[in-house]
C-alpha atoms as a PDB file:
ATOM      1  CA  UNK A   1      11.782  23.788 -14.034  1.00  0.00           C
ATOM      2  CA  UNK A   2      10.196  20.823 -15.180  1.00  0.00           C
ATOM      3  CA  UNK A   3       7.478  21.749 -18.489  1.00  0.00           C
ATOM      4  CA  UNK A   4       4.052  19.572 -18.196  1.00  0.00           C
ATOM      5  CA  UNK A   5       2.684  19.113 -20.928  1.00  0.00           C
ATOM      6  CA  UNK A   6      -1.244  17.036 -21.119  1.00  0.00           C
ATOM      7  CA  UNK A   7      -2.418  14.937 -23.611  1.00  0.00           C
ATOM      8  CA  UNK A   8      -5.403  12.389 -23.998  1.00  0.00           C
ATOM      9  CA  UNK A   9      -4.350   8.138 -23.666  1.00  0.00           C
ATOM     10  CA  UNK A  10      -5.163   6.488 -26.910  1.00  0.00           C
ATOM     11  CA  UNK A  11      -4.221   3.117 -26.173  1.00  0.00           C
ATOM     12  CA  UNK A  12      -5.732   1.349 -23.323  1.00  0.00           C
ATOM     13  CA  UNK A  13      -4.754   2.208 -19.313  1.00  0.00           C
ATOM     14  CA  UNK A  14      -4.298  -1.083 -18.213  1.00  0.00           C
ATOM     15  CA  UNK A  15      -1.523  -3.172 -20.044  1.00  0.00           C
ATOM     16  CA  UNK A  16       0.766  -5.771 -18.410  1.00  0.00           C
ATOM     17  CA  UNK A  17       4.506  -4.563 -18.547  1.00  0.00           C
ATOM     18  CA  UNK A  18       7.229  -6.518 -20.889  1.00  0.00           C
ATOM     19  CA  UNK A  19       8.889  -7.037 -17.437  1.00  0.00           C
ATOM     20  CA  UNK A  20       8.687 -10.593 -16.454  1.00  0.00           C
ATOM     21  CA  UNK A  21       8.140  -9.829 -12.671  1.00  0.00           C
ATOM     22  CA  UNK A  22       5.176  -7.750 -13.805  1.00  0.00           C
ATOM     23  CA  UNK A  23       3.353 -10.031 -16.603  1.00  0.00           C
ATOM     24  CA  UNK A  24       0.633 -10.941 -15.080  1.00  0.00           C
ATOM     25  CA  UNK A  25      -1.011  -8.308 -13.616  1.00  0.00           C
ATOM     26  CA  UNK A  26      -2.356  -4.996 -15.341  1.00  0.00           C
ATOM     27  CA  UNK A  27       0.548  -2.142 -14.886  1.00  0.00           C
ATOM     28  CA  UNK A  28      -0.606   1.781 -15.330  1.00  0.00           C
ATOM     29  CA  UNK A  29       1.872   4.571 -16.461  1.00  0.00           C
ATOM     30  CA  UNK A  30       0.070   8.399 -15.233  1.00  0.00           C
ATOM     31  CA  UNK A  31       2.905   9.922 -17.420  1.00  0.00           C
ATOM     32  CA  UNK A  32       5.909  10.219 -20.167  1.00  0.00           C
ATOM     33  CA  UNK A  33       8.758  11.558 -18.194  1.00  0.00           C
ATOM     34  CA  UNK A  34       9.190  12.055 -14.694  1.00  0.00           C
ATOM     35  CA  UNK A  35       9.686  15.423 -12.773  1.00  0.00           C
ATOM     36  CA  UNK A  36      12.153  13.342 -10.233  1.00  0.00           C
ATOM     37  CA  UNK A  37      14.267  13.626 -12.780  1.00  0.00           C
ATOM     38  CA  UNK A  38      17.270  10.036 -11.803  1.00  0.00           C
ATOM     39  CA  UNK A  39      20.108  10.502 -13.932  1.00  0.00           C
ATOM     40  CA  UNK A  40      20.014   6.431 -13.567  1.00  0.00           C
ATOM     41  CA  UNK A  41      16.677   6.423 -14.832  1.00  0.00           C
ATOM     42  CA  UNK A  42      16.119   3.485 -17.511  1.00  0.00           C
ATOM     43  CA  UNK A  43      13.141   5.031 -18.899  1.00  0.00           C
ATOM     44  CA  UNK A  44      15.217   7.692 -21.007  1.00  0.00           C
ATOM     45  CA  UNK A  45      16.229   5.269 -23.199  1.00  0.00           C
ATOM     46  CA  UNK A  46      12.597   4.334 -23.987  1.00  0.00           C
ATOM     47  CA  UNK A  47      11.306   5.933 -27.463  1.00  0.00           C
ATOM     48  CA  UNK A  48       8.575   7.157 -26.026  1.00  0.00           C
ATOM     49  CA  UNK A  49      10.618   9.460 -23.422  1.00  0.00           C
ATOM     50  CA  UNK A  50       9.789  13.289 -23.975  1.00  0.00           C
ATOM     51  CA  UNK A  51      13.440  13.842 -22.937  1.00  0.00           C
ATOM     52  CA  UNK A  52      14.541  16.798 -20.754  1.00  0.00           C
ATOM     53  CA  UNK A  53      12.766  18.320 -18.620  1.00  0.00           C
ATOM     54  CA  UNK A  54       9.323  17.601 -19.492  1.00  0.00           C
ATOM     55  CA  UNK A  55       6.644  15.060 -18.092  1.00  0.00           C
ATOM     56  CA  UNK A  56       3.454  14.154 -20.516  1.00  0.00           C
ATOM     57  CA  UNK A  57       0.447  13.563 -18.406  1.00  0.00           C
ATOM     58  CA  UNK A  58      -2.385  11.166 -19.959  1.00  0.00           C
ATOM     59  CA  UNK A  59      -5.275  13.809 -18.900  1.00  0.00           C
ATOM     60  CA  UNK A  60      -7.991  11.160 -19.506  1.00  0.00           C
ATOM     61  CA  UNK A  61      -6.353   8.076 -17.156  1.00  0.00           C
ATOM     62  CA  UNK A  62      -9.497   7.867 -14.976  1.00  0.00           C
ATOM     63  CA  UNK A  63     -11.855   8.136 -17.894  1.00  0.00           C
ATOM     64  CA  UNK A  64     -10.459   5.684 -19.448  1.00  0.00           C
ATOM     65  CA  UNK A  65     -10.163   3.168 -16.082  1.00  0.00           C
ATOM     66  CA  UNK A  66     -13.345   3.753 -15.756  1.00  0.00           C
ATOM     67  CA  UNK A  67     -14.776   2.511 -19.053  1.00  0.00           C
ATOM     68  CA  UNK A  68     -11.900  -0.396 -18.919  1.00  0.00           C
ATOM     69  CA  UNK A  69     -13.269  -1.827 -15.395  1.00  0.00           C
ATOM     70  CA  UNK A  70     -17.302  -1.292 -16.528  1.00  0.00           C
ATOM     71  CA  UNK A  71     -16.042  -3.741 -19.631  1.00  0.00           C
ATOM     72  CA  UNK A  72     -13.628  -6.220 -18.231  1.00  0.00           C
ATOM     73  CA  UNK A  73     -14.221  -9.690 -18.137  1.00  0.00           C
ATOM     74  CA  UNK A  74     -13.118  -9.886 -14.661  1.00  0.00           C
ATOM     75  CA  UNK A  75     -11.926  -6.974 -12.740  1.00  0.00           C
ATOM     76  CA  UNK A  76      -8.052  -6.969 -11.853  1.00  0.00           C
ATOM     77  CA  UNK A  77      -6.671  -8.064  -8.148  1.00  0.00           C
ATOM     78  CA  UNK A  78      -4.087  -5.750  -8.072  1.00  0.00           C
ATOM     79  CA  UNK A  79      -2.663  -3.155  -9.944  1.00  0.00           C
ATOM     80  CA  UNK A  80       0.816  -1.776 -10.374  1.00  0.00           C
ATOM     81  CA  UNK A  81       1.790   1.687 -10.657  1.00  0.00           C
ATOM     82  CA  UNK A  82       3.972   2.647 -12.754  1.00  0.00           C
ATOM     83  CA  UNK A  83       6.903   0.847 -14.686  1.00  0.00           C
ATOM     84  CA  UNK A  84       8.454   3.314 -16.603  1.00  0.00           C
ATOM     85  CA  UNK A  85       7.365   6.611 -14.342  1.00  0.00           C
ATOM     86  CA  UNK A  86       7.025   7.540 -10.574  1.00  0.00           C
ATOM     87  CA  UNK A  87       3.109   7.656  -9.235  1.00  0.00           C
ATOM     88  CA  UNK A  88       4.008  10.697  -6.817  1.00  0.00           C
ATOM     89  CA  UNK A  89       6.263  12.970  -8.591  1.00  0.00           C
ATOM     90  CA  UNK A  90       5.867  16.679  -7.605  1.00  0.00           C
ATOM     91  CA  UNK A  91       3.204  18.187 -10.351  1.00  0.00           C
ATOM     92  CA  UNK A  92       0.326  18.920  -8.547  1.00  0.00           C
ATOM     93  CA  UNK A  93      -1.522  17.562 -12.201  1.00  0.00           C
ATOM     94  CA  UNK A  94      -0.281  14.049 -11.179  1.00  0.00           C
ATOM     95  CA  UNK A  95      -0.625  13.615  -7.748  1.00  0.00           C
ATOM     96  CA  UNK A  96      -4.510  14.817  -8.336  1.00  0.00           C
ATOM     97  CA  UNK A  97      -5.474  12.486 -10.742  1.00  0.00           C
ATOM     98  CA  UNK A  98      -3.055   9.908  -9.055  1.00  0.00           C
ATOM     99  CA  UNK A  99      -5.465  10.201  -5.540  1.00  0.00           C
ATOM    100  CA  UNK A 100      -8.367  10.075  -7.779  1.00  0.00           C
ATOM    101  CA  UNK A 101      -7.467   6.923  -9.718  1.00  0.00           C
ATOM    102  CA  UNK A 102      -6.692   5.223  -6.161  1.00  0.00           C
ATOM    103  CA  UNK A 103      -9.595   6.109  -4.603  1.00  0.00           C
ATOM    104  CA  UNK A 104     -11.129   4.172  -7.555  1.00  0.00           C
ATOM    105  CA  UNK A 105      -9.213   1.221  -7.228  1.00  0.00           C
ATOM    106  CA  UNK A 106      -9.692   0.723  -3.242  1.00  0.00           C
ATOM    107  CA  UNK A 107     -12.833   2.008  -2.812  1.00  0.00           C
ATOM    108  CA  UNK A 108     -13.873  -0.407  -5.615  1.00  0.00           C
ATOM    109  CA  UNK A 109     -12.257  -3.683  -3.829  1.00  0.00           C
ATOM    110  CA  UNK A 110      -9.083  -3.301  -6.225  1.00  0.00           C
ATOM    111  CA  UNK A 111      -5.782  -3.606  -4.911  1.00  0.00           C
ATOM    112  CA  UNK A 112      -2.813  -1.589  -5.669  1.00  0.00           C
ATOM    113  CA  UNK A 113       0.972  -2.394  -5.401  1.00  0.00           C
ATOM    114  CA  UNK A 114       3.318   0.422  -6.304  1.00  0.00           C
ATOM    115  CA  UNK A 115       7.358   2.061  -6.108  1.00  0.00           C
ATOM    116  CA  UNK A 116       8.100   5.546  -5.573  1.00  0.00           C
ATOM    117  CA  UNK A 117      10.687   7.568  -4.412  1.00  0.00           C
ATOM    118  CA  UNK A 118       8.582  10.977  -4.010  1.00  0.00           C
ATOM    119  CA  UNK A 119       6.791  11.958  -1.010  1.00  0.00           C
ATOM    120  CA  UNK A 120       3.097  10.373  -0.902  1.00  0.00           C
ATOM    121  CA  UNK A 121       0.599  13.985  -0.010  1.00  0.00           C
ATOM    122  CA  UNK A 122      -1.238  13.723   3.160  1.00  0.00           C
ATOM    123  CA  UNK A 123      -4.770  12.779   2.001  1.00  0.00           C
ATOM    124  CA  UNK A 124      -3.325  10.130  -0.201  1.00  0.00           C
ATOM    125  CA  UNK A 125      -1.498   8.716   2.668  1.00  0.00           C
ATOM    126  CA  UNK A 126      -4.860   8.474   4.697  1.00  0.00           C
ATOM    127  CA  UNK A 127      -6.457   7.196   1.679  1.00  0.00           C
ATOM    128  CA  UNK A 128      -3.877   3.993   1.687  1.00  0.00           C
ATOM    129  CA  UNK A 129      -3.869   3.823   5.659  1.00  0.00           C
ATOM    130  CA  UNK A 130      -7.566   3.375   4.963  1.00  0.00           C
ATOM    131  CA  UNK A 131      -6.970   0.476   2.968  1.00  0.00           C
ATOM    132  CA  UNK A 132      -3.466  -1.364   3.771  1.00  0.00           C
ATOM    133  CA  UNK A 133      -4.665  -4.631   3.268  1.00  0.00           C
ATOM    134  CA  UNK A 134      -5.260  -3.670  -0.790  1.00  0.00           C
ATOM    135  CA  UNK A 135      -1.877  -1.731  -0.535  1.00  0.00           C
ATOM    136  CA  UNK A 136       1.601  -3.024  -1.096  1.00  0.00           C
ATOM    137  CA  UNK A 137       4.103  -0.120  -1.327  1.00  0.00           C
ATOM    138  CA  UNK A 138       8.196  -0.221  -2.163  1.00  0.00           C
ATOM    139  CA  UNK A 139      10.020   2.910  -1.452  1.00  0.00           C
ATOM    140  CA  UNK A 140      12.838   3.658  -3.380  1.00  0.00           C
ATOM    141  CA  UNK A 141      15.935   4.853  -1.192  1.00  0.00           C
ATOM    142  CA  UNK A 142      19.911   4.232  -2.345  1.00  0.00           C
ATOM    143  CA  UNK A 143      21.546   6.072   0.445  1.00  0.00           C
ATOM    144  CA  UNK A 144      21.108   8.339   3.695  1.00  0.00           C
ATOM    145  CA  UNK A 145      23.564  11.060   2.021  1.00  0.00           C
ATOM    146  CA  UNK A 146      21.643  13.980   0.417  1.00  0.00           C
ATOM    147  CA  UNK A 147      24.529  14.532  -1.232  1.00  0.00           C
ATOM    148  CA  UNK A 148      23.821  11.398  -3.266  1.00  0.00           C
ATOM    149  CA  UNK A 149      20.304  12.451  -3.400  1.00  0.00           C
ATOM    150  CA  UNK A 150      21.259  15.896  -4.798  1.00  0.00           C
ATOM    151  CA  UNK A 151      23.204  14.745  -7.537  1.00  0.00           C
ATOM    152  CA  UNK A 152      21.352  11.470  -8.997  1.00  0.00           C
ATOM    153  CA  UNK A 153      17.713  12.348  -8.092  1.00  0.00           C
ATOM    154  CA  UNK A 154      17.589  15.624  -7.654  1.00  0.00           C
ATOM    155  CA  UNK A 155      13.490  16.216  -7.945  1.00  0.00           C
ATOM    156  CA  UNK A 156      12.959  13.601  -5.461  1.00  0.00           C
ATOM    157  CA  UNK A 157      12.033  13.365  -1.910  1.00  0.00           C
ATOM    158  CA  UNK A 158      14.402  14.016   0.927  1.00  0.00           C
ATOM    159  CA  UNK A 159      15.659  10.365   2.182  1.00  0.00           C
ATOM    160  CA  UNK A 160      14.518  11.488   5.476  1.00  0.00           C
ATOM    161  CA  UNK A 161      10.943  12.071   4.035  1.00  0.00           C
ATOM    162  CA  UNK A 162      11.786   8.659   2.510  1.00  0.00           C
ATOM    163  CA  UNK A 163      12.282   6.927   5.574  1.00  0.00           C
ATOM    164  CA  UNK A 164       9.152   8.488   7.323  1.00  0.00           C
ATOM    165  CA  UNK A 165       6.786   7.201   4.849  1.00  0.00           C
ATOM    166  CA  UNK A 166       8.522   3.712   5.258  1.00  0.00           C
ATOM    167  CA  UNK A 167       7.776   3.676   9.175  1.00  0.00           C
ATOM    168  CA  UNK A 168       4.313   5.276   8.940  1.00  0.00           C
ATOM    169  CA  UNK A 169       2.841   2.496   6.163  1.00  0.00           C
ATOM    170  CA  UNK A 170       4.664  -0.024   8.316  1.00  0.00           C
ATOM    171  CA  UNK A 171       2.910   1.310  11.786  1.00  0.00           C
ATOM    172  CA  UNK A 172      -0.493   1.925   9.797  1.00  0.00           C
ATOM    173  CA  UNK A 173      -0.503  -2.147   8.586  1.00  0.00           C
ATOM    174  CA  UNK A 174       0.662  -1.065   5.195  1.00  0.00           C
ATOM    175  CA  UNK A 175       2.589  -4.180   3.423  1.00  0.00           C
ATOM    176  CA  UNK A 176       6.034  -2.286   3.143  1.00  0.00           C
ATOM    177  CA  UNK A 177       9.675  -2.785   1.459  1.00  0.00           C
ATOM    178  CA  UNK A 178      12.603  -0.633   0.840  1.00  0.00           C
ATOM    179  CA  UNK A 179      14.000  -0.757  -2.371  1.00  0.00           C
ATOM    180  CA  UNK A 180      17.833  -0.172  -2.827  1.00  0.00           C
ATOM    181  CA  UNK A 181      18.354   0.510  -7.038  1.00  0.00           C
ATOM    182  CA  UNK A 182      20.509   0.784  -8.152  1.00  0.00           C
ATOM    183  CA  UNK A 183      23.909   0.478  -6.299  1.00  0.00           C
ATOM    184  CA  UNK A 184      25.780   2.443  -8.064  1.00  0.00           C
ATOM    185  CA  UNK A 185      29.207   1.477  -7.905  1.00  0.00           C
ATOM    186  CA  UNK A 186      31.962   3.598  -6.926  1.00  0.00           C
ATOM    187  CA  UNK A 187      29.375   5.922  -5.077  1.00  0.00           C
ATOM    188  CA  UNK A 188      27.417   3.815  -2.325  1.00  0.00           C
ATOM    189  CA  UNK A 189      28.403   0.577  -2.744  1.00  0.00           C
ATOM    190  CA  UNK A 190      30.730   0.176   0.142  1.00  0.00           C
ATOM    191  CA  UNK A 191      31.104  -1.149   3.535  1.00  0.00           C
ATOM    192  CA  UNK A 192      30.040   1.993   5.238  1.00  0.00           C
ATOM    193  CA  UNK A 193      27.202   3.222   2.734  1.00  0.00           C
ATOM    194  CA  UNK A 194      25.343   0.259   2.969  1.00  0.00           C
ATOM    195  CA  UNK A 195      25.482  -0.367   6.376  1.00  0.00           C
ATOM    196  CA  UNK A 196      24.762   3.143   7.267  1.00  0.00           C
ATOM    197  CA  UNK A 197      21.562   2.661   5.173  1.00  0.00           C
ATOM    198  CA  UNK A 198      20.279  -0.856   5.997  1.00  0.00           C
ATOM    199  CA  UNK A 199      20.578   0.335   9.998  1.00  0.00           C
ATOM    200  CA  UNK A 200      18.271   3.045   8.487  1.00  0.00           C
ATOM    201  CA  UNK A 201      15.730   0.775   6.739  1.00  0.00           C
ATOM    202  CA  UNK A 202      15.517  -1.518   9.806  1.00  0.00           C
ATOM    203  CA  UNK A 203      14.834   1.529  12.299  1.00  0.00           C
ATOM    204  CA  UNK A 204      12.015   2.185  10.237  1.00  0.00           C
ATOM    205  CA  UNK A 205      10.231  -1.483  10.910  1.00  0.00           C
ATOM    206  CA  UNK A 206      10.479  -2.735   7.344  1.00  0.00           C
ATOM    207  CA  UNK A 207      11.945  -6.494   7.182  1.00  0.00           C
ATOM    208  CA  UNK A 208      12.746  -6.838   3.216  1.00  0.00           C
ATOM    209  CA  UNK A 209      14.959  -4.993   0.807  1.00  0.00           C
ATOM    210  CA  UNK A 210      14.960  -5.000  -3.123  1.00  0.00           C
ATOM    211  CA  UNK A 211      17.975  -4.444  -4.585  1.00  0.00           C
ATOM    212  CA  UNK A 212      20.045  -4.039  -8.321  1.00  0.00           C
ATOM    213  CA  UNK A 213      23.004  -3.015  -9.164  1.00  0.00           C
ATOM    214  CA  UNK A 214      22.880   0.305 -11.797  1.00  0.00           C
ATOM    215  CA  UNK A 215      22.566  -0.956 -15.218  1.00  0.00           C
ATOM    216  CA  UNK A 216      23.597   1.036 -18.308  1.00  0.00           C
ATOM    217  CA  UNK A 217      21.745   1.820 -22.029  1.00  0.00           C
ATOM    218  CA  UNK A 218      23.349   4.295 -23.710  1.00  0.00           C
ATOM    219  CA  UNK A 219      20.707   7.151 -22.818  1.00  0.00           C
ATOM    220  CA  UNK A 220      21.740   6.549 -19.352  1.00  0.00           C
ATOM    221  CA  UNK A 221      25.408   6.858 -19.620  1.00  0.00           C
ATOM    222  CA  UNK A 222      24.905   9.761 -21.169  1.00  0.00           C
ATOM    223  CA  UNK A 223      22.417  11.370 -18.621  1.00  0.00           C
ATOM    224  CA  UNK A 224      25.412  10.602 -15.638  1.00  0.00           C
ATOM    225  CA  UNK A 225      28.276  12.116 -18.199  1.00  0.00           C
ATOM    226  CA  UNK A 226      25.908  15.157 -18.531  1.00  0.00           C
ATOM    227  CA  UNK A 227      24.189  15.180 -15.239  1.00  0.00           C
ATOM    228  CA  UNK A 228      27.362  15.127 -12.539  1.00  0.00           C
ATOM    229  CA  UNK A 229      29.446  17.697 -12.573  1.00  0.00           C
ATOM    230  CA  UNK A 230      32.472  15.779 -10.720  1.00  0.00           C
ATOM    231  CA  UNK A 231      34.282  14.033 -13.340  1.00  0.00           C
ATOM    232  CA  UNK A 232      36.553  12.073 -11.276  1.00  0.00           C
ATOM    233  CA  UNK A 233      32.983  10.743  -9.807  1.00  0.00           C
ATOM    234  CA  UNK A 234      31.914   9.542 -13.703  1.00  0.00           C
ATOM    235  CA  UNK A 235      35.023   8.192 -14.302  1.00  0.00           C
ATOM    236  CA  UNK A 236      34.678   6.068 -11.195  1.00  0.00           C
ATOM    237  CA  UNK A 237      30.929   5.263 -11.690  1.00  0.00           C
ATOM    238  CA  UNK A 238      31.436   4.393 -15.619  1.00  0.00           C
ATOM    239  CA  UNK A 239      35.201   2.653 -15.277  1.00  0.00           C
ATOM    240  CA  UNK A 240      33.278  -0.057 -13.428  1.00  0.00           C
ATOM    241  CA  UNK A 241      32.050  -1.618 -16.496  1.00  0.00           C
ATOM    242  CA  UNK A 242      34.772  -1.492 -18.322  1.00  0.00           C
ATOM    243  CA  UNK A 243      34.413  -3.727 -21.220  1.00  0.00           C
ATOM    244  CA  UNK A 244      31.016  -5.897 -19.644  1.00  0.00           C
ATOM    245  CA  UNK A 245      29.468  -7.254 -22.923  1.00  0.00           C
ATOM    246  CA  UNK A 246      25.647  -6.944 -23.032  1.00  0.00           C
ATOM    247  CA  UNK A 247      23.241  -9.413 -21.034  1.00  0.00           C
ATOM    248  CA  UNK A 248      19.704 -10.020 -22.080  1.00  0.00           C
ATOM    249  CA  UNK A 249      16.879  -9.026 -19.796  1.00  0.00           C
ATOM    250  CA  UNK A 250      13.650 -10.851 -18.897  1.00  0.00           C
ATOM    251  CA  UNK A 251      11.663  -7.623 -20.728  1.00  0.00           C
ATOM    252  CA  UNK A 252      10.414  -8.123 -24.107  1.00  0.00           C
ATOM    253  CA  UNK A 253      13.541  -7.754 -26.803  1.00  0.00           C
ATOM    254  CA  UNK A 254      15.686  -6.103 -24.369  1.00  0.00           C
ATOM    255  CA  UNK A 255      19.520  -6.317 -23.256  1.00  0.00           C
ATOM    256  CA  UNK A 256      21.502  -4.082 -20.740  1.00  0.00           C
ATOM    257  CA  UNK A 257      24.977  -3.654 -19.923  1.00  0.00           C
ATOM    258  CA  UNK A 258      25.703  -4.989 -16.252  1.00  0.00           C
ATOM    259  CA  UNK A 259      28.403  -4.947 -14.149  1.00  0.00           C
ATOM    260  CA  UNK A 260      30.608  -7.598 -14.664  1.00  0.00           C
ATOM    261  CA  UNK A 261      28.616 -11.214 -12.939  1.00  0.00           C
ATOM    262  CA  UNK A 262      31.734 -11.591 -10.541  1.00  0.00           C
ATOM    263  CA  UNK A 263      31.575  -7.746  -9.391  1.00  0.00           C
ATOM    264  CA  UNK A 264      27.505  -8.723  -8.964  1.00  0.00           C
ATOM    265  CA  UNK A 265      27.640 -11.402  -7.340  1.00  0.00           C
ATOM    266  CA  UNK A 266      30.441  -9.996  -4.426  1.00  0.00           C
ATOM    267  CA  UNK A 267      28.000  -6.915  -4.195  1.00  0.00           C
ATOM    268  CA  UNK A 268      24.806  -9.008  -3.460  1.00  0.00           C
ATOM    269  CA  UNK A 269      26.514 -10.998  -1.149  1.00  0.00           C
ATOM    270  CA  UNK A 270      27.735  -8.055   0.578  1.00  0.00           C
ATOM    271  CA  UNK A 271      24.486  -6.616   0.702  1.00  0.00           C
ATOM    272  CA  UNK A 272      23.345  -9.593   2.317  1.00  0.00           C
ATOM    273  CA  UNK A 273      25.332 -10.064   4.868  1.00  0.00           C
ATOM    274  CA  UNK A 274      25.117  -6.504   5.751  1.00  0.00           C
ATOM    275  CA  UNK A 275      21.541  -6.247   6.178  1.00  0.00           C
ATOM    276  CA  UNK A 276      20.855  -9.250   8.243  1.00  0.00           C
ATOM    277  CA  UNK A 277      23.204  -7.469  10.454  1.00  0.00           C
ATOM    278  CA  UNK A 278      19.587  -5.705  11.095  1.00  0.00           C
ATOM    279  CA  UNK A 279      17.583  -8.696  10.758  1.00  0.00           C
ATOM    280  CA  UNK A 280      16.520  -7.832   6.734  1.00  0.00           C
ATOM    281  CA  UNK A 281      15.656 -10.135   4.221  1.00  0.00           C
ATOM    282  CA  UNK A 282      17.023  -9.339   0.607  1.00  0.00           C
ATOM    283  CA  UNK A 283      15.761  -9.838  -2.444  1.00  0.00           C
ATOM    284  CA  UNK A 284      17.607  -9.857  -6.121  1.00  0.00           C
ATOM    285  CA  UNK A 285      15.356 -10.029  -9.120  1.00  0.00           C
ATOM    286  CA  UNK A 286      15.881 -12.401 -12.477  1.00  0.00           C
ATOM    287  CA  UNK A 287      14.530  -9.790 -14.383  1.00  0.00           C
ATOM    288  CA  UNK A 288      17.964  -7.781 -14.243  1.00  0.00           C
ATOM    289  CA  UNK A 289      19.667 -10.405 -13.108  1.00  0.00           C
ATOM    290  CA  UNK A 290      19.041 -13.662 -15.246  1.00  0.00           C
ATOM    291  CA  UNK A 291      22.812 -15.076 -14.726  1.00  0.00           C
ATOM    292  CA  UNK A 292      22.764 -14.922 -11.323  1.00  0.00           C
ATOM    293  CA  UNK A 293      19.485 -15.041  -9.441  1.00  0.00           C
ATOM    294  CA  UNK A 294      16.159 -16.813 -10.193  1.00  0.00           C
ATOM    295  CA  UNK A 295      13.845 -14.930  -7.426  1.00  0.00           C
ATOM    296  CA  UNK A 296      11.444 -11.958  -7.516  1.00  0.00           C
ATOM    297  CA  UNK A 297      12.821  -8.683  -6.111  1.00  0.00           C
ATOM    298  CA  UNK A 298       8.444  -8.325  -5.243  1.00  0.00           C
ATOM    299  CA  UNK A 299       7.795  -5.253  -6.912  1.00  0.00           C
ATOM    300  CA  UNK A 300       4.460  -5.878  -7.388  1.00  0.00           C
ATOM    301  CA  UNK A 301       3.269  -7.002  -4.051  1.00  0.00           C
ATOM    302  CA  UNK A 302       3.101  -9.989  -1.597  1.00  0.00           C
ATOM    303  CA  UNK A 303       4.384 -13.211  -3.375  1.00  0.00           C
ATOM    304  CA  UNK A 304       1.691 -15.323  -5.025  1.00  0.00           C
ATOM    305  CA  UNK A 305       1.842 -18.613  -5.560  1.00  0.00           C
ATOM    306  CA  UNK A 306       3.772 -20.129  -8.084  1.00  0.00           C
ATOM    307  CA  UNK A 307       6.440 -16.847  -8.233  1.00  0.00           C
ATOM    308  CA  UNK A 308      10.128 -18.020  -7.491  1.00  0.00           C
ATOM    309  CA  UNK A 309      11.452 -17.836  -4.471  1.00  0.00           C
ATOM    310  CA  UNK A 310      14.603 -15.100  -3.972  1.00  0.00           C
ATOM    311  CA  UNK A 311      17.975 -17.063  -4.724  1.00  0.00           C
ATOM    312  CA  UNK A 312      21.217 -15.486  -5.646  1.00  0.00           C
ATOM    313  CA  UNK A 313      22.617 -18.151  -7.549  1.00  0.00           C
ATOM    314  CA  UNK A 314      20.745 -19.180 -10.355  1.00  0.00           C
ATOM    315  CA  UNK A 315      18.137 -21.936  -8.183  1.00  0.00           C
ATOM    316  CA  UNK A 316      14.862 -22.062  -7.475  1.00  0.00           C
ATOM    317  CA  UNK A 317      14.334 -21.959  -3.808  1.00  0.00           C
END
């Protein structure tokens, strides 16, 4: 049982992220915490995390937007939702003010680009079909087993659910991706896995694919040593980074621990080859990635001009 708790925004609503991928455009967060609840989840090593089972919802979001647009120089293209949270977890408080702060947005010319892996409510999903030239959408999905789903994201939508949403944005004009992250290795990163999920993503008429490898802090390895009950499975999961040394991210003062580059590098590749098995494009991001890759992975929308080009070894296409 996830416990909500509401509180009023003091800083401002619209704030570029520390991400480098998502500098320059304004990025909104509708919450501390997240009711989907991904043991993977980088976010719980943030100090602003509420930790457990509780999700902080900024009660005056809209208010705020409001006032912020009315006194802007120049009124945002696009705006991403939500770095550190998901837009359309399941608390009816979110999803409510998260329609109402769209319908702002679009109805107001403003474009919105945004990842989830929760299932989008019906009148927001005519709301966007209203608009899909101002929407961009990535849907988070790391396997077809619910199994996987079960145990790593267990407040999330079904995959199936997943996969529906991914064919009816593409059908309704919707720009569209899939977004595979993380891999988590040990648990869907082989042969089988991934092509049993990329057939998947293709069925559904999307033509690009996001992915990452898991990374660890140490909030997260402790979230999978608490949060799966197989051990042999942790073992398996965790063993695979061994003694990796830390890597510094393209977010402000920030450094992960990857998989080793070789191990990387192998996986992408894999993943690649794989998915053009079903004619899909993939996409690595720098931001995670900074040894190997110099592309966007496109989280926040259609490329502009000027962004790198996806490459998996270190060159700008």
């Amino acid at each position: 049982m996830v416990g909500v708790i509401q509180t009023d925004r003091k800083s401002a609503v619209l704030k570029p992220s520390s991400l480098a991928c998502l500098s320059r455009i304004p990025t909104v967060n509708l919450t501390s915490g997240c009711a989907h609840g991904c043991l993977y989840c980088y976010a719980r090593g943030y100090s602003t995390h509420p930790g457990g089972d509780r999700v902080v919802i900024y009660r005056n979001t809209l208010t705020k937007l409001e006032r912020e647009l009315v006194h802007r120089r120049t009124r945002p293209s696009v705006v991403y939702f939500s770095p550190s949270s998901d837009f359309f977890q399941p608390v009816p408080e979110v999803l409510d003010l998260g329609h109402s702060i769209l319908e702002l947005l679009l109805e107001t010319g403003i474009g919105v680009a945004f990842v989830t892996k929760g299932r989008v409510p019906r009148e927001t999903m005519r709301l966007l079909l209203r608009h899909p030239g101002q929407v961009s959408a990535q849907i988070g999905i790391i396997s077809v087993d619910e199994r996987v789903r079960s145990i790593f994201e267990p407040g999330a939508a079904s995959f199936r659910t997943r996969l529906e949403q991914m064919a009816e944005m593409i059908a309704g004009h919707i720009a569209t991706e899939a977004r595979v992250a993380p891999i988590l290795p040990g648990c869907t990163d082989d042969l089988q896995s991934l092509r049993q999920l990329t057939r998947a993503i293709a069925q559904t008429g999307v033509k690009r694919v996001a992915v990452s490898a898991l990374f660890l802090r140490p909030a997260v390895a402790s979230s999978l040593k608490r949060g799966i009950a197989d051990k042999e499975m942790v073992g398996k999961l965790l063993g695979a980074y061994g003694d990796s040394g830390r890597l510094a991210v393209r977010a402000e003062h920030s450094s992960i621990m990857p998989l080793p580059r070789s191990r990387r590098l192998a996986l992408f590749e894999l993943v690649t080859e794989v998915a053009e098995e079903f004619g899909l494009e993939v996409l690595v991001c720098a931001c995670m990635n900074p040894d190997i890759a110099a592309g966007t992975c496109n989280i926040r929308g259609e490329r502009q001009a000027g962004d790198f080009q996806p490459s998996l070894f270190g060159r700008e296409a």
